[in-house]
N, C-alpha and C. Protein backbone atom coordinates (compact mmCIF):
# COMPACT_ATOMS: atom_id res chain seq x y z
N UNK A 1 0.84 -1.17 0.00
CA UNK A 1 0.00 0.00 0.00
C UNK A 1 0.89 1.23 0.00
N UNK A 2 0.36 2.20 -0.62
CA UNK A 2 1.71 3.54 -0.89
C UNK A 2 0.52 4.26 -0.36
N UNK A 3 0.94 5.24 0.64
CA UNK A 3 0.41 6.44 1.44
C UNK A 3 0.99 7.80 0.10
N UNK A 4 -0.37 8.76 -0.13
CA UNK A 4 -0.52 9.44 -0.83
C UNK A 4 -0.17 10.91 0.20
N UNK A 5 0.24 11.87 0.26
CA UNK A 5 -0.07 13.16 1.20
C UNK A 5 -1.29 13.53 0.68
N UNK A 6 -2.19 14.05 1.87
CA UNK A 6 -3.20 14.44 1.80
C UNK A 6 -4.18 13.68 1.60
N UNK A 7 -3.95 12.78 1.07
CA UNK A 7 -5.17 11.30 0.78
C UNK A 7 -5.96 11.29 2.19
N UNK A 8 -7.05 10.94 2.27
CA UNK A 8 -8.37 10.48 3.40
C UNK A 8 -8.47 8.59 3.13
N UNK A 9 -8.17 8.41 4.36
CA UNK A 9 -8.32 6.87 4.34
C UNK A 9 -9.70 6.64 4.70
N UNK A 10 -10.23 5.43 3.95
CA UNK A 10 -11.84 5.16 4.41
C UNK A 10 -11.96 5.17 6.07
N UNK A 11 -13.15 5.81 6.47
CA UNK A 11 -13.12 5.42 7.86
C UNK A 11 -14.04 4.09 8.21
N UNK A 12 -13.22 3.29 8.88
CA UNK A 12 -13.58 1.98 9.39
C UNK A 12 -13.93 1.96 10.59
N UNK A 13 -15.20 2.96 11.10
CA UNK A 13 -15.72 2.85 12.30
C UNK A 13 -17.61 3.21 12.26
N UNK A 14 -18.07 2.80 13.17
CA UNK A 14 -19.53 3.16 13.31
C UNK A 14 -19.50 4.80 13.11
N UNK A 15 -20.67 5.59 12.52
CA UNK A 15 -20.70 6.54 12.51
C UNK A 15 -22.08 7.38 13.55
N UNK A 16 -21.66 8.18 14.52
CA UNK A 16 -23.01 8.24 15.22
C UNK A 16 -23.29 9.61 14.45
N UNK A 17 -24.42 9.47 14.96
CA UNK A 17 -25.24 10.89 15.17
C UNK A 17 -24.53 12.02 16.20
N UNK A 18 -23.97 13.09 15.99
CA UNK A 18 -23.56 14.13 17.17
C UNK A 18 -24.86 14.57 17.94
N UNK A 19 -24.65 14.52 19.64
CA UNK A 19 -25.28 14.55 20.02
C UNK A 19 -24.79 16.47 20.66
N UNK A 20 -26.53 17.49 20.72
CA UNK A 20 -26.35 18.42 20.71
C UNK A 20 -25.58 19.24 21.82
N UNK A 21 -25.01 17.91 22.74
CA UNK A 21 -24.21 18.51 23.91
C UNK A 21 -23.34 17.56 24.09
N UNK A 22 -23.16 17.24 23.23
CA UNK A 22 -21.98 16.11 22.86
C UNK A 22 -22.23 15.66 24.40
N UNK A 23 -22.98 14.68 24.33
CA UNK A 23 -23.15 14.00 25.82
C UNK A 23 -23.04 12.59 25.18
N UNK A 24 -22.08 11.69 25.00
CA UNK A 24 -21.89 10.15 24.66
C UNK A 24 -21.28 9.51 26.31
N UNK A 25 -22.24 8.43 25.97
CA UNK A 25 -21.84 7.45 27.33
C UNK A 25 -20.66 6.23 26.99
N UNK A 26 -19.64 5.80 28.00
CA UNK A 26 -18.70 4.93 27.66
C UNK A 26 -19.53 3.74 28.53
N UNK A 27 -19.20 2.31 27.77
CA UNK A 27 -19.45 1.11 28.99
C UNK A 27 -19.72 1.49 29.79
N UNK A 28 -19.85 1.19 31.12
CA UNK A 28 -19.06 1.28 32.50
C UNK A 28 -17.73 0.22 32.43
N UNK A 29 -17.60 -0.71 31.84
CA UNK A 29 -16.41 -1.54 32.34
C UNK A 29 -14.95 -0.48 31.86
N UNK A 30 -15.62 0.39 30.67
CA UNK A 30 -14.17 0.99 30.41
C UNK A 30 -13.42 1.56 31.80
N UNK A 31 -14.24 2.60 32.03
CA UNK A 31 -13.86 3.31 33.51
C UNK A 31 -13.18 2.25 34.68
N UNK A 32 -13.77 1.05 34.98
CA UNK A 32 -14.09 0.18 35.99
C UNK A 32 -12.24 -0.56 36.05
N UNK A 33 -11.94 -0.92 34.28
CA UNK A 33 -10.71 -1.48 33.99
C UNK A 33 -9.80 -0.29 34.55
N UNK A 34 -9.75 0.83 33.99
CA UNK A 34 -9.12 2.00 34.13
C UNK A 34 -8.56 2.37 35.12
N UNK A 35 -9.68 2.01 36.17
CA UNK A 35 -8.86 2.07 37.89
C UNK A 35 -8.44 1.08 38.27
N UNK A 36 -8.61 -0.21 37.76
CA UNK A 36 -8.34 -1.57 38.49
C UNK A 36 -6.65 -1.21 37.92
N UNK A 37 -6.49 -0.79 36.76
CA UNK A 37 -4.78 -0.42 36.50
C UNK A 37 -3.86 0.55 36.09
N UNK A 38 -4.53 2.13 36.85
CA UNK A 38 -3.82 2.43 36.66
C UNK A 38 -4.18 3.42 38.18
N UNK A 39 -3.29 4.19 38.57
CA UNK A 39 -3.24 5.08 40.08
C UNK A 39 -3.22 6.59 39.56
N UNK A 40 -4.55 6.87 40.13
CA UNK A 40 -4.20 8.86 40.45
C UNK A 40 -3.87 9.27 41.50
N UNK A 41 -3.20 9.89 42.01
CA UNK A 41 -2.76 10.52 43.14
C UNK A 41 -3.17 12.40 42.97
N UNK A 42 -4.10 12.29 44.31
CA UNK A 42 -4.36 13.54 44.83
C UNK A 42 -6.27 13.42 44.02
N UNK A 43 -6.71 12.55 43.83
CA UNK A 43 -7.92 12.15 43.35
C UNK A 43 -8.71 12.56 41.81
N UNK A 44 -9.54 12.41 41.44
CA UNK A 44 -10.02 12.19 40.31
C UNK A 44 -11.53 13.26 39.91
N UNK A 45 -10.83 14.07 38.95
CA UNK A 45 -11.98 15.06 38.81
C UNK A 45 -12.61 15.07 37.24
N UNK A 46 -14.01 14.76 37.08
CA UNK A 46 -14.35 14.27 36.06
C UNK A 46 -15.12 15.91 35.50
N UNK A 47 -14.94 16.60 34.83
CA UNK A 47 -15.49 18.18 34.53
C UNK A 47 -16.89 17.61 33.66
N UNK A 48 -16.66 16.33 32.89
CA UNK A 48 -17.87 16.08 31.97
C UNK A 48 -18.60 14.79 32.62
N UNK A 49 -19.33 14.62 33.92
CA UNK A 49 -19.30 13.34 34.51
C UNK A 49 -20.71 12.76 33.68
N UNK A 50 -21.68 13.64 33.19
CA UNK A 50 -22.63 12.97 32.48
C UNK A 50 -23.61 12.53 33.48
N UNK A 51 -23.86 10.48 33.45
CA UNK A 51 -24.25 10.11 34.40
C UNK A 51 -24.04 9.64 35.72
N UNK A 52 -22.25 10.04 35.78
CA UNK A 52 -21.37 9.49 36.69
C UNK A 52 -20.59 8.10 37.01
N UNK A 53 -20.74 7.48 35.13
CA UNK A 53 -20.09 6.27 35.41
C UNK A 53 -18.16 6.67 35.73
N UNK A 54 -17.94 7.21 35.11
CA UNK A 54 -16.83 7.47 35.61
C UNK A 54 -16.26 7.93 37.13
N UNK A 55 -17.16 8.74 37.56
CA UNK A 55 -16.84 9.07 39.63
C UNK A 55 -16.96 7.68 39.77
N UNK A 56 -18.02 6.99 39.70
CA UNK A 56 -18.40 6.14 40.62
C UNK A 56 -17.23 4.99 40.17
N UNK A 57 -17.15 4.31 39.48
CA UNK A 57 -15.66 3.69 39.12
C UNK A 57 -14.45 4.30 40.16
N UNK A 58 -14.25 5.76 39.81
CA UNK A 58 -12.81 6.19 40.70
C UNK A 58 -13.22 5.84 42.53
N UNK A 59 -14.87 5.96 42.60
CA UNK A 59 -14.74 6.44 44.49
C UNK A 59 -13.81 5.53 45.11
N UNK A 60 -13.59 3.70 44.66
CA UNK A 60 -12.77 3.37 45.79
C UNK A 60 -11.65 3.08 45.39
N UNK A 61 -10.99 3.93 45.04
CA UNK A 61 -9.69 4.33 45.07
C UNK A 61 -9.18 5.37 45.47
N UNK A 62 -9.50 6.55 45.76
CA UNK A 62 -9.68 7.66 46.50
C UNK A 62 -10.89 8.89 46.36
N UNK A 63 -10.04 10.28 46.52
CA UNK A 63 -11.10 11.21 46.44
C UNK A 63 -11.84 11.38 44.75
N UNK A 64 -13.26 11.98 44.84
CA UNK A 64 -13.70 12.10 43.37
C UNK A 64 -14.04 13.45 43.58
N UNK A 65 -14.00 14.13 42.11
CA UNK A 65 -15.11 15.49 42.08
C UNK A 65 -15.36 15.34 40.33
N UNK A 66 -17.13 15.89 40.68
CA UNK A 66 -17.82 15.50 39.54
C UNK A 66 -18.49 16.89 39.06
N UNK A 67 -18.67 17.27 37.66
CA UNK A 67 -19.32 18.32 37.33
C UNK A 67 -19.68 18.18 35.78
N UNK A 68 -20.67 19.06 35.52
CA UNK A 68 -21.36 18.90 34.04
C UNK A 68 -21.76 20.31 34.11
N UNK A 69 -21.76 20.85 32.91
CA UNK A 69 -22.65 21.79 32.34
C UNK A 69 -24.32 21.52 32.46
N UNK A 70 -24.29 20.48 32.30
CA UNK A 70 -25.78 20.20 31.88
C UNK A 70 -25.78 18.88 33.32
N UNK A 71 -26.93 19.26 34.13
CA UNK A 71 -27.80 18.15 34.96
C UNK A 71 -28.10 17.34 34.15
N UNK A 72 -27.38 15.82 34.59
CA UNK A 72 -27.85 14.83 33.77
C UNK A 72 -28.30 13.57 34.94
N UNK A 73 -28.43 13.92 36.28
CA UNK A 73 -29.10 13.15 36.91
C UNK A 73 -28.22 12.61 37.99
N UNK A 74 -26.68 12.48 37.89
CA UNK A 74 -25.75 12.10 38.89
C UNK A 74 -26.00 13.01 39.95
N UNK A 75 -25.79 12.12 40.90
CA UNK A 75 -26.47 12.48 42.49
C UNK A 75 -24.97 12.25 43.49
N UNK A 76 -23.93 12.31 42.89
CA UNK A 76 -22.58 12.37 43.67
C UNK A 76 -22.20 13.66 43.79
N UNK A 77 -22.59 14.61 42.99
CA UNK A 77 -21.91 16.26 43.01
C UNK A 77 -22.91 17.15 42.33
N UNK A 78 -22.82 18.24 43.27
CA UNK A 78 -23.49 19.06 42.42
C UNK A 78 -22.81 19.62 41.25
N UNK A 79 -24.05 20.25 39.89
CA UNK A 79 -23.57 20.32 38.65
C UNK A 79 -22.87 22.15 38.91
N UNK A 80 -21.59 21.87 37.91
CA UNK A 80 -21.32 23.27 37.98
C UNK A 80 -20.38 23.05 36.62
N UNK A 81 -19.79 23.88 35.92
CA UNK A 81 -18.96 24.14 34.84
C UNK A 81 -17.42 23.59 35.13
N UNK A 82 -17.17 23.34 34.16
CA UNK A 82 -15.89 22.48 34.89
C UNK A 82 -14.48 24.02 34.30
N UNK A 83 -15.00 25.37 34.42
CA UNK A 83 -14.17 26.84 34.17
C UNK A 83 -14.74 27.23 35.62
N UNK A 84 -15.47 26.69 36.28
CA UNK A 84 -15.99 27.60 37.30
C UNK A 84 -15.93 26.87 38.43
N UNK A 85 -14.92 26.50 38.60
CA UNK A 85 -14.42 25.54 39.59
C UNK A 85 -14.88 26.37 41.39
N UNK A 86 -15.96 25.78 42.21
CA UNK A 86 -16.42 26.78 43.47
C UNK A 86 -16.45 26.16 44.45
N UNK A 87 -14.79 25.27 44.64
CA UNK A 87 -14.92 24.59 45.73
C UNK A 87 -13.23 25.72 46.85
């Protein structure tokens, strides 16, 4: 295969729909693997937590802080902008 400059390679992935607050959910196992191997130190702050699969994955491993633009129903933190940090 000879690479062209500038050429566009087919894309070989699902194509979604953009969602109007770009709000996409991962597994939960992604998050879940994520802490089983790897360590944050000084705890884990998610600015886009969504529905909070991601806090809830980090809580037992240490501290979490969770925030969204948009209330999406997570009941671990209250919602605030993740520029307007009011802790």
């Amino acid at each position: 295969m000879t690479l062209v400059a500038g050429a566009k390679a087919e894309l070989a992935a699902h194509v979604w729909d953009r969602e109007a607050n770009e709000h996409y959910v991962e597994p939960e196992w992604c998050s879940q693997r994520l802490f089983e191997e790897e360590r944050f130190y000084g705890g884990v702050w998610d600015p886009c937590c969504g529905f909070g699969r991601i806090p809830d994955s980090a809580k037992a491993y240490g501290p979490i802080y969770a925030s969204d633009l948009i209330e999406r129903g997570y009941v671990g933190e209250p919602t605030l902008g993740w520029l307007r940090r009011d802790r």
